[in-house]
PDB file of N, CA and C in Angstrom:
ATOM      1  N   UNK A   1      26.595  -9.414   0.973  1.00  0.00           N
ATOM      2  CA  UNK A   1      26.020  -9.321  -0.350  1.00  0.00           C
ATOM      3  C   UNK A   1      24.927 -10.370  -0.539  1.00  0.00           C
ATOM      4  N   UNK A   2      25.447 -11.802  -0.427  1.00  0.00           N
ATOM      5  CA  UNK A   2      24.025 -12.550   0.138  1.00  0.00           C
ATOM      6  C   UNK A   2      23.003 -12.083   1.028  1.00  0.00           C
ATOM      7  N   UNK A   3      23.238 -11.362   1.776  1.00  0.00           N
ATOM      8  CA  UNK A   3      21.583 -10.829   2.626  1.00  0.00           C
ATOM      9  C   UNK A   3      21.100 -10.295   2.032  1.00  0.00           C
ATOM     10  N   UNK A   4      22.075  -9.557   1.112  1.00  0.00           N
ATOM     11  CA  UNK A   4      20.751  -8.436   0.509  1.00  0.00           C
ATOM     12  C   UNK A   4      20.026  -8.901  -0.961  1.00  0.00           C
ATOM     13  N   UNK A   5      20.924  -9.929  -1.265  1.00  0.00           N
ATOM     14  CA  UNK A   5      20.008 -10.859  -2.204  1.00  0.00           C
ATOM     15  C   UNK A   5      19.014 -11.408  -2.252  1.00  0.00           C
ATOM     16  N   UNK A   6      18.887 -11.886  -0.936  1.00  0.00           N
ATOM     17  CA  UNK A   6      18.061 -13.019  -0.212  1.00  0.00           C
ATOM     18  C   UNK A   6      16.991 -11.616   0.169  1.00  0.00           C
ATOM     19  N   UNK A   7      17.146 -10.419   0.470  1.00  0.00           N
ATOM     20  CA  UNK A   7      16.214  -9.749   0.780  1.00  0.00           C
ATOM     21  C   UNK A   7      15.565  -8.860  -0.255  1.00  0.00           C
ATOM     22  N   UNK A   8      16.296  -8.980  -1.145  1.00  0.00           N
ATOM     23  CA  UNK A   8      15.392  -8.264  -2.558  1.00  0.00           C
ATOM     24  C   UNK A   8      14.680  -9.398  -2.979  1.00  0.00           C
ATOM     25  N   UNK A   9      15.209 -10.048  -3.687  1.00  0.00           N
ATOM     26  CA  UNK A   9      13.649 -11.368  -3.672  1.00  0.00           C
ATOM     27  C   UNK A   9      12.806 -12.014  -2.637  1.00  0.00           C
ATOM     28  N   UNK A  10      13.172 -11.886  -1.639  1.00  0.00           N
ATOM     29  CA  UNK A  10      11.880 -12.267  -0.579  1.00  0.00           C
ATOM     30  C   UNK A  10      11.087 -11.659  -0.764  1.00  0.00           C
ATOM     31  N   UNK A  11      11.470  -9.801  -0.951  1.00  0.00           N
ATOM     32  CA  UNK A  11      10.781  -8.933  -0.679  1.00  0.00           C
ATOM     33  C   UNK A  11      10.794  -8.232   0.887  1.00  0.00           C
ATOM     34  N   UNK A  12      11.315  -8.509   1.374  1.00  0.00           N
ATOM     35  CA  UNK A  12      11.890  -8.455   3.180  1.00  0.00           C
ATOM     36  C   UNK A  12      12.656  -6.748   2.703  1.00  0.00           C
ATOM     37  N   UNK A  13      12.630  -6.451   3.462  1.00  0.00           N
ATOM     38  CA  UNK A  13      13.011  -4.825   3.643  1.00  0.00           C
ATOM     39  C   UNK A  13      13.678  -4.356   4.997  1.00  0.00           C
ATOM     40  N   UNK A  14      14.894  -4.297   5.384  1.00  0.00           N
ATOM     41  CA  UNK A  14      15.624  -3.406   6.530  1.00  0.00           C
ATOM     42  C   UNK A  14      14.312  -3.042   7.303  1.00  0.00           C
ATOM     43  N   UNK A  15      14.700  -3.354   8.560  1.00  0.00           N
ATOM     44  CA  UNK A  15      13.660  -2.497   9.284  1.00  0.00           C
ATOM     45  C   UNK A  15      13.936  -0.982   9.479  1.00  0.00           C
ATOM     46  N   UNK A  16      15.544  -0.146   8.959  1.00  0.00           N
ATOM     47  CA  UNK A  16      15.191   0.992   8.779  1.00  0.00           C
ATOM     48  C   UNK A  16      14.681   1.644   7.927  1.00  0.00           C
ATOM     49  N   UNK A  17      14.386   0.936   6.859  1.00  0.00           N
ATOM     50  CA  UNK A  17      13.516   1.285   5.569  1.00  0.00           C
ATOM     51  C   UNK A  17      12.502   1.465   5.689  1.00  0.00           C
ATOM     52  N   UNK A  18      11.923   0.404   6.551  1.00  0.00           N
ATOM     53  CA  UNK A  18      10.414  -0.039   6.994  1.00  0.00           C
ATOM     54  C   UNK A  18      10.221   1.058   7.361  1.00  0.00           C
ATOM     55  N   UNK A  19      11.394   1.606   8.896  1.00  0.00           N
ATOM     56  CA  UNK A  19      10.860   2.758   9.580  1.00  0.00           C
ATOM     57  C   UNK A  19      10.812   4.251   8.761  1.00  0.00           C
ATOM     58  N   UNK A  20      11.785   4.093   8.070  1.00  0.00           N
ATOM     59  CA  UNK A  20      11.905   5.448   7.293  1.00  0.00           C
ATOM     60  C   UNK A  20      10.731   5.906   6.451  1.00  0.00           C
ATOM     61  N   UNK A  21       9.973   4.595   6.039  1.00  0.00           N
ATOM     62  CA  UNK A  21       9.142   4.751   4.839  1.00  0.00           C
ATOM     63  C   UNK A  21       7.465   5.091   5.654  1.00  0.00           C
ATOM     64  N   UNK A  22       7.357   4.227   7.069  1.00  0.00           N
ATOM     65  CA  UNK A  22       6.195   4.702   7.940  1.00  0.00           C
ATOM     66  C   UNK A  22       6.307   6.217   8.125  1.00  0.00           C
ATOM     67  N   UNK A  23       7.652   6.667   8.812  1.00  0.00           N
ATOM     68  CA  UNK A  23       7.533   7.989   9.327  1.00  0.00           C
ATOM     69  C   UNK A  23       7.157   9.123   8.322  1.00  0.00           C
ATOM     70  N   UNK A  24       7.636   8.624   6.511  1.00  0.00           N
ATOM     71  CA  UNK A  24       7.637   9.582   5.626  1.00  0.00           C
ATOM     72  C   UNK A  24       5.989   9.579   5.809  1.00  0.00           C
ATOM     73  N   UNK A  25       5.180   8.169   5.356  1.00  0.00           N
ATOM     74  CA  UNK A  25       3.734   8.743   4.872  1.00  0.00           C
ATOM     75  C   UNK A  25       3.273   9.453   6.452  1.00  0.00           C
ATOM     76  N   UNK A  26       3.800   9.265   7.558  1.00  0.00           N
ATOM     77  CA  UNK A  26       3.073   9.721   8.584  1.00  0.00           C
ATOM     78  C   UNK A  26       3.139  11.242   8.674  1.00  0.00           C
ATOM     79  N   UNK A  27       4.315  11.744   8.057  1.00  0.00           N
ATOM     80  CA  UNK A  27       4.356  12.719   7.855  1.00  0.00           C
ATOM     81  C   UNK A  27       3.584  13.783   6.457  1.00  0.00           C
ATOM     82  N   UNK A  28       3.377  12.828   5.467  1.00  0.00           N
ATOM     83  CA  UNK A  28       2.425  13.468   4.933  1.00  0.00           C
ATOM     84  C   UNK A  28       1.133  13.431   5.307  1.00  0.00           C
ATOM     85  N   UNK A  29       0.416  12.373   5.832  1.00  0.00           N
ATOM     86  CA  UNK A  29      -0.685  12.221   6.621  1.00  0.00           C
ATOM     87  C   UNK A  29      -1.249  13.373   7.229  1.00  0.00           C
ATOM     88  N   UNK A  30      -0.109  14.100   8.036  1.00  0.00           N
ATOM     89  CA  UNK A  30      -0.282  14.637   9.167  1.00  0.00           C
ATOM     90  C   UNK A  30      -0.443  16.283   8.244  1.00  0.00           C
ATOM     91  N   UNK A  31       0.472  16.601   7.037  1.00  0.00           N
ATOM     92  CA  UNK A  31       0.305  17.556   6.549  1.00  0.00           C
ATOM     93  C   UNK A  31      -1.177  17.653   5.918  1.00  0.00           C
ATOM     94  N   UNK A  32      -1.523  16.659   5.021  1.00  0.00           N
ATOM     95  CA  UNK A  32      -3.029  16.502   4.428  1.00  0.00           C
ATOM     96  C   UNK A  32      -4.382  15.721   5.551  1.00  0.00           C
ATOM     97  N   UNK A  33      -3.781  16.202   6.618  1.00  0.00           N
ATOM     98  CA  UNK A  33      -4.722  16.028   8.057  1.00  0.00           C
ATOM     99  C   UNK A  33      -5.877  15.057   7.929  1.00  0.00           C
ATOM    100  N   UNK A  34      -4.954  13.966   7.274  1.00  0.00           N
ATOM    101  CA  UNK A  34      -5.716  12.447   7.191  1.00  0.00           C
ATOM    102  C   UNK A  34      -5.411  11.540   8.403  1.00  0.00           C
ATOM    103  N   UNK A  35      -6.168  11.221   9.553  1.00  0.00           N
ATOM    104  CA  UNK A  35      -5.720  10.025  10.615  1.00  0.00           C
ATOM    105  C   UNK A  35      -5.697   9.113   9.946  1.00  0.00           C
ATOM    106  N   UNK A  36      -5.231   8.160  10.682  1.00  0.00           N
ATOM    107  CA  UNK A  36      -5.280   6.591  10.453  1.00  0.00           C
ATOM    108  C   UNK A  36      -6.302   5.853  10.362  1.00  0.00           C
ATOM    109  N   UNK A  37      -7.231   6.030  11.397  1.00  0.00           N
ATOM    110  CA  UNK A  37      -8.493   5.651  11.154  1.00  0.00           C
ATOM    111  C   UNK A  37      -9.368   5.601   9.800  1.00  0.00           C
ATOM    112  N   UNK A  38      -9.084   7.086   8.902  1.00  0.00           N
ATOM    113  CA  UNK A  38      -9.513   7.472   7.387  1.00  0.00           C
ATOM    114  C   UNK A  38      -8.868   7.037   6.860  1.00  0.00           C
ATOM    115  N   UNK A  39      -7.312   6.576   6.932  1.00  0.00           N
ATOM    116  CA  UNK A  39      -6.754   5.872   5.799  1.00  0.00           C
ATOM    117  C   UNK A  39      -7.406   4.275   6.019  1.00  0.00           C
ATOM    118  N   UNK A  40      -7.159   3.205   6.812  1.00  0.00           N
ATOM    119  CA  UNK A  40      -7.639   2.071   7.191  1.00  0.00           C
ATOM    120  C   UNK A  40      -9.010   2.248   6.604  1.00  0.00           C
ATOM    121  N   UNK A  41     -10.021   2.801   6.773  1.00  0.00           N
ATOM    122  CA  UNK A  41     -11.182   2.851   6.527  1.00  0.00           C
ATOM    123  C   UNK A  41     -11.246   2.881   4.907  1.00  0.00           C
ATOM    124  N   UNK A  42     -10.809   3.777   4.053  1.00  0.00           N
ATOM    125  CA  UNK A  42     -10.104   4.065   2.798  1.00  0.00           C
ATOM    126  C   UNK A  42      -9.905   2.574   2.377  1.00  0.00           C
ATOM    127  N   UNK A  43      -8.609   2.226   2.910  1.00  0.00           N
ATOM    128  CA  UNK A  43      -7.913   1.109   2.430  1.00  0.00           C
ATOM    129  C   UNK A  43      -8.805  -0.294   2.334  1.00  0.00           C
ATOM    130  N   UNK A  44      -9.829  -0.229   3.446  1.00  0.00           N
ATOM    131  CA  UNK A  44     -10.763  -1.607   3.136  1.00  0.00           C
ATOM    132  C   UNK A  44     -11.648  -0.969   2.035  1.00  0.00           C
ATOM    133  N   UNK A  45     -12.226  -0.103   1.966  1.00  0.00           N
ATOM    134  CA  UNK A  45     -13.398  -0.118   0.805  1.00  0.00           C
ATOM    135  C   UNK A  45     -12.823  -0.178  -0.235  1.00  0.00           C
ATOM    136  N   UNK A  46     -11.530   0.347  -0.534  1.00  0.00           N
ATOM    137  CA  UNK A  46     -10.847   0.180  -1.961  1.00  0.00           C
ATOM    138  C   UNK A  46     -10.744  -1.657  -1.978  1.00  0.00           C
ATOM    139  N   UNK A  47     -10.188  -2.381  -0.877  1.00  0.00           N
ATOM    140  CA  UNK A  47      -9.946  -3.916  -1.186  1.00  0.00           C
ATOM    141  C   UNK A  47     -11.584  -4.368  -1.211  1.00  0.00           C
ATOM    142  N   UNK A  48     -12.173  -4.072  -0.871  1.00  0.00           N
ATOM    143  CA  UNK A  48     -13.980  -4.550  -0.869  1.00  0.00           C
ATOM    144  C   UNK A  48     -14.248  -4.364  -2.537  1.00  0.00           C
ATOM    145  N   UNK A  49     -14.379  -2.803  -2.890  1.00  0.00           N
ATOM    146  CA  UNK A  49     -14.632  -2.544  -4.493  1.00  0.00           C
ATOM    147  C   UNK A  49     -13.551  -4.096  -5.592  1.00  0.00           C
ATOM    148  N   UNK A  50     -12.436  -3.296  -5.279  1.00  0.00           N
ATOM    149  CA  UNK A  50     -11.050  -4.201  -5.977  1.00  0.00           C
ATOM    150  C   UNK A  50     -11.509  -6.113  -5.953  1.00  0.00           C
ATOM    151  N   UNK A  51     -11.619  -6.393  -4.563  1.00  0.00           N
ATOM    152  CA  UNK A  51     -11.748  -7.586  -4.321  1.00  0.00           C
ATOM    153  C   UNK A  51     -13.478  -8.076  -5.304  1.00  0.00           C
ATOM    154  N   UNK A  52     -14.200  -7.271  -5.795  1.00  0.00           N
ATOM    155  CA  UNK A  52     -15.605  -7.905  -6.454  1.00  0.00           C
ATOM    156  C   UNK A  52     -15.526  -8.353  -7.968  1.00  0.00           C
ATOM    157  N   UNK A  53     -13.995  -7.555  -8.300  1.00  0.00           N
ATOM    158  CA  UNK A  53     -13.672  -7.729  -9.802  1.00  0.00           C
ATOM    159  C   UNK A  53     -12.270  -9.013 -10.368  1.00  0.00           C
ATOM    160  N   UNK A  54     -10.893  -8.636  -8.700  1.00  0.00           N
ATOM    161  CA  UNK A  54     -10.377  -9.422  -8.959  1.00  0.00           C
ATOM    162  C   UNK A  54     -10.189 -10.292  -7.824  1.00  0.00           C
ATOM    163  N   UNK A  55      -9.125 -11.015  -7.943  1.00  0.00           N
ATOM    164  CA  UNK A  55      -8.824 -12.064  -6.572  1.00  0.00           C
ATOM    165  C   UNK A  55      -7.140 -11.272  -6.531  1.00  0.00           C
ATOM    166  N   UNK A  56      -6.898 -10.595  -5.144  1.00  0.00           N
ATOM    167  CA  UNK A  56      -5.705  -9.956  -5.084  1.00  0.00           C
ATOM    168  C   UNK A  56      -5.282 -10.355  -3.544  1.00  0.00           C
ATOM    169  N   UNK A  57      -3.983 -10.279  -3.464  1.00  0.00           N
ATOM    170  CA  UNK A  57      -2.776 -10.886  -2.217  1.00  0.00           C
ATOM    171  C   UNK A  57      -3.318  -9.760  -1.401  1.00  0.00           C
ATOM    172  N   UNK A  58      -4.581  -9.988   0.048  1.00  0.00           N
ATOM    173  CA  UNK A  58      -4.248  -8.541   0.776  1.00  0.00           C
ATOM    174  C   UNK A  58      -2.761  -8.578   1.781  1.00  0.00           C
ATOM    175  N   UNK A  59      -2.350  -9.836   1.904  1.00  0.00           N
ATOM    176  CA  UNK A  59      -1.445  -9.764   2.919  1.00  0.00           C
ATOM    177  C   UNK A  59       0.190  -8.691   2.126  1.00  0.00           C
ATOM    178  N   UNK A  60      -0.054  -8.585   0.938  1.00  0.00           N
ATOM    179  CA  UNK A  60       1.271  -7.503  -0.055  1.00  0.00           C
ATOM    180  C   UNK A  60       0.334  -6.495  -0.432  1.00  0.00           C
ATOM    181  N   UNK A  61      -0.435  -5.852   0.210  1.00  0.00           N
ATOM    182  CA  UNK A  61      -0.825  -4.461  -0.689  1.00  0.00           C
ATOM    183  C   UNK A  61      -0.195  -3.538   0.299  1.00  0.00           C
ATOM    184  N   UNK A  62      -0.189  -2.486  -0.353  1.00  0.00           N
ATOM    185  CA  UNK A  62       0.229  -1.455   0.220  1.00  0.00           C
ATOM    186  C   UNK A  62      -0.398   0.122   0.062  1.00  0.00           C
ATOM    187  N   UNK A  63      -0.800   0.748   0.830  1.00  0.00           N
ATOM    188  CA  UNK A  63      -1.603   2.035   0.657  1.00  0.00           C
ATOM    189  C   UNK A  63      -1.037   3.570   1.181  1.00  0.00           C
ATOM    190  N   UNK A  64      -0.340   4.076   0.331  1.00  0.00           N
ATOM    191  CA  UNK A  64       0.921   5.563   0.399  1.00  0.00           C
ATOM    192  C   UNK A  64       0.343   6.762  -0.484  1.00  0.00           C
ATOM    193  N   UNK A  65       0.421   7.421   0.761  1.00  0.00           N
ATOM    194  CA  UNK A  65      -0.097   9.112   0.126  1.00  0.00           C
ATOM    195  C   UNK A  65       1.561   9.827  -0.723  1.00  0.00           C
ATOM    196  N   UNK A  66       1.639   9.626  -1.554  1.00  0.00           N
ATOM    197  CA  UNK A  66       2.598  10.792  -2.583  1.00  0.00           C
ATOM    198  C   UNK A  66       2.431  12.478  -2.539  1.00  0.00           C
ATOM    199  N   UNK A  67       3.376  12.821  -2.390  1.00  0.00           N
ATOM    200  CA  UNK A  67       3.203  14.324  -2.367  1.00  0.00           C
ATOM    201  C   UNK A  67       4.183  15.157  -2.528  1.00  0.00           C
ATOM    202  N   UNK A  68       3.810  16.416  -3.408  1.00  0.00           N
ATOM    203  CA  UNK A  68       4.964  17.086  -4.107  1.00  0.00           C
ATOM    204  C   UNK A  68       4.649  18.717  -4.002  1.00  0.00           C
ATOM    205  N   UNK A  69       5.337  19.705  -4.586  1.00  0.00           N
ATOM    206  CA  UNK A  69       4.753  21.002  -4.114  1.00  0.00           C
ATOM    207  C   UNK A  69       3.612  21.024  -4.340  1.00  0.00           C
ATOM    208  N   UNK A  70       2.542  20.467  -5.515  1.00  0.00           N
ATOM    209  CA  UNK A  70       1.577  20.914  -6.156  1.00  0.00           C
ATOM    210  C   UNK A  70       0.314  20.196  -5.815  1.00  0.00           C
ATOM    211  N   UNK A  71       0.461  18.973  -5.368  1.00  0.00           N
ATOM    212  CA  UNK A  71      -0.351  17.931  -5.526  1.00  0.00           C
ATOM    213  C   UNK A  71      -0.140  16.954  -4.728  1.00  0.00           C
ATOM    214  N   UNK A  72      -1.207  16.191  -3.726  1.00  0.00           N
ATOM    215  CA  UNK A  72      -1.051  15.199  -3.473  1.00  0.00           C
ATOM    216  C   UNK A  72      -1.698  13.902  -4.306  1.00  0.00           C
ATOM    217  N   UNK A  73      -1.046  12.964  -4.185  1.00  0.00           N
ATOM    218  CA  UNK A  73      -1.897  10.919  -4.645  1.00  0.00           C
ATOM    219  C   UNK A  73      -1.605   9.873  -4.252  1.00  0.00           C
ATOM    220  N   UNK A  74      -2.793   9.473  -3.936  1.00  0.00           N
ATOM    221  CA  UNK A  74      -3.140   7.811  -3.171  1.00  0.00           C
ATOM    222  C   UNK A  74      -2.679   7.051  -4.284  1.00  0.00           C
ATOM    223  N   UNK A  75      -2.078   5.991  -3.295  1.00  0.00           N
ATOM    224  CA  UNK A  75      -1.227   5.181  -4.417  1.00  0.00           C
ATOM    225  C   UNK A  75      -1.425   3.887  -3.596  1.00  0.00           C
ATOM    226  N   UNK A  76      -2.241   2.934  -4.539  1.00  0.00           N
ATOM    227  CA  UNK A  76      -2.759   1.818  -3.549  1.00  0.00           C
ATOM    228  C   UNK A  76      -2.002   0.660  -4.546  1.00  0.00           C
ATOM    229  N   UNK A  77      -1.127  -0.189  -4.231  1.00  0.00           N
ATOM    230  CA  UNK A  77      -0.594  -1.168  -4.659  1.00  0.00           C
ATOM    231  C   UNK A  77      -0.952  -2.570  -4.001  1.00  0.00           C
ATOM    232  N   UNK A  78      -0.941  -3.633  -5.318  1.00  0.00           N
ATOM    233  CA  UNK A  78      -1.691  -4.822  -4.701  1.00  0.00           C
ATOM    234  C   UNK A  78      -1.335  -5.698  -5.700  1.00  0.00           C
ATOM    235  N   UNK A  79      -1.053  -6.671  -5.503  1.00  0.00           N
ATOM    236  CA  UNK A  79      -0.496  -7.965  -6.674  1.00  0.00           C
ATOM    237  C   UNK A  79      -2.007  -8.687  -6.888  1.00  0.00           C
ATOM    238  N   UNK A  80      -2.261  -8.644  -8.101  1.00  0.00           N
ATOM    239  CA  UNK A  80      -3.582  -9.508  -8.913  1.00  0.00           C
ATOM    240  C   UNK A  80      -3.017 -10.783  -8.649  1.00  0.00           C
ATOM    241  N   UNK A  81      -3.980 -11.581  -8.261  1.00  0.00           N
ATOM    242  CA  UNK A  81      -4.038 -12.930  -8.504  1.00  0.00           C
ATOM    243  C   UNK A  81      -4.484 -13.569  -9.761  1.00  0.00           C
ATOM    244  N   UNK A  82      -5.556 -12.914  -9.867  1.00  0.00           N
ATOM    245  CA  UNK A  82      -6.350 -13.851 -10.878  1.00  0.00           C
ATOM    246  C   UNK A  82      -8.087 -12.590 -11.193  1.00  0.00           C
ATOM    247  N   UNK A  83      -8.277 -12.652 -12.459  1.00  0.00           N
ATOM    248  CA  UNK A  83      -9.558 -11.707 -12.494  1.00  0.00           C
ATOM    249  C   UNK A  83     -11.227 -13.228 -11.975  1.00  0.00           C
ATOM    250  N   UNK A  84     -11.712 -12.403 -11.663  1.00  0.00           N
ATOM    251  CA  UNK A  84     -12.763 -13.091 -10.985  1.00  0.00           C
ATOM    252  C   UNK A  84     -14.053 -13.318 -12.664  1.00  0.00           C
ATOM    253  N   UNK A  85     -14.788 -14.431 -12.754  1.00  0.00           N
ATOM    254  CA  UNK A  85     -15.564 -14.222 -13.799  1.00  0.00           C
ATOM    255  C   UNK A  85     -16.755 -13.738 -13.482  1.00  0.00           C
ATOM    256  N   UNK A  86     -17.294 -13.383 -13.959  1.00  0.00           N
ATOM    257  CA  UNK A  86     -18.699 -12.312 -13.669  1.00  0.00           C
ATOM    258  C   UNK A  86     -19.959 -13.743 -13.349  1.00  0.00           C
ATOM    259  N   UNK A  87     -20.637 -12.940 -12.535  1.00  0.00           N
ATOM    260  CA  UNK A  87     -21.550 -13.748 -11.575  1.00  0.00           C
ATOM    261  C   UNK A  87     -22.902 -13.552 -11.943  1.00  0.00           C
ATOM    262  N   UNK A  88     -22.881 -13.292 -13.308  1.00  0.00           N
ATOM    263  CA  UNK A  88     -24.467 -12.774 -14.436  1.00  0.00           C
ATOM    264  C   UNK A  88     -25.309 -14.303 -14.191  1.00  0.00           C
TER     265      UNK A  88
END
């Protein structure tokens, strides 16, 4: 019961979670015939745009395709640091 204490607030995650949660988006990936290369590529220009407005943790973001019968969505998560002040 302590490990898993110690691993919800770290933020630390089972590595079968880890794995479960890679194989899911890889598997939607593969349905909405996005490589890796297009997501990575994706994922920096969103932190390039993101990064001109705020100051955000890249080492905790996270970038997951959602998908349901109807619809797929990019779901880019990222902890704000701090908003940046404008450079007028």
């Amino acid at each position: 019961m302590l490990n898993t204490l110690i691993r919800k607030f770290s933020g630390h995650e089972p590595s079968k979670n880890t794995a479960k949660k890679r194989l899911q988006f890889a598997l939607v990936c593969d349905k909405l015939e996005v490589n890796d290369e297009t997501l990575k590529a994706l994922q920096n220009d969103i932190v390039e745009v993101i990064s001109k407005y705020f100051e955000i943790d890249q080492t905790s973001l996270e970038l997951k395709v959602q998908r349901d019968d109807e619809a797929s969505a990019l779901v880019f998560n990222t902890p704000i640091l701090c908003v940046r002040r404008s450079r007028v």
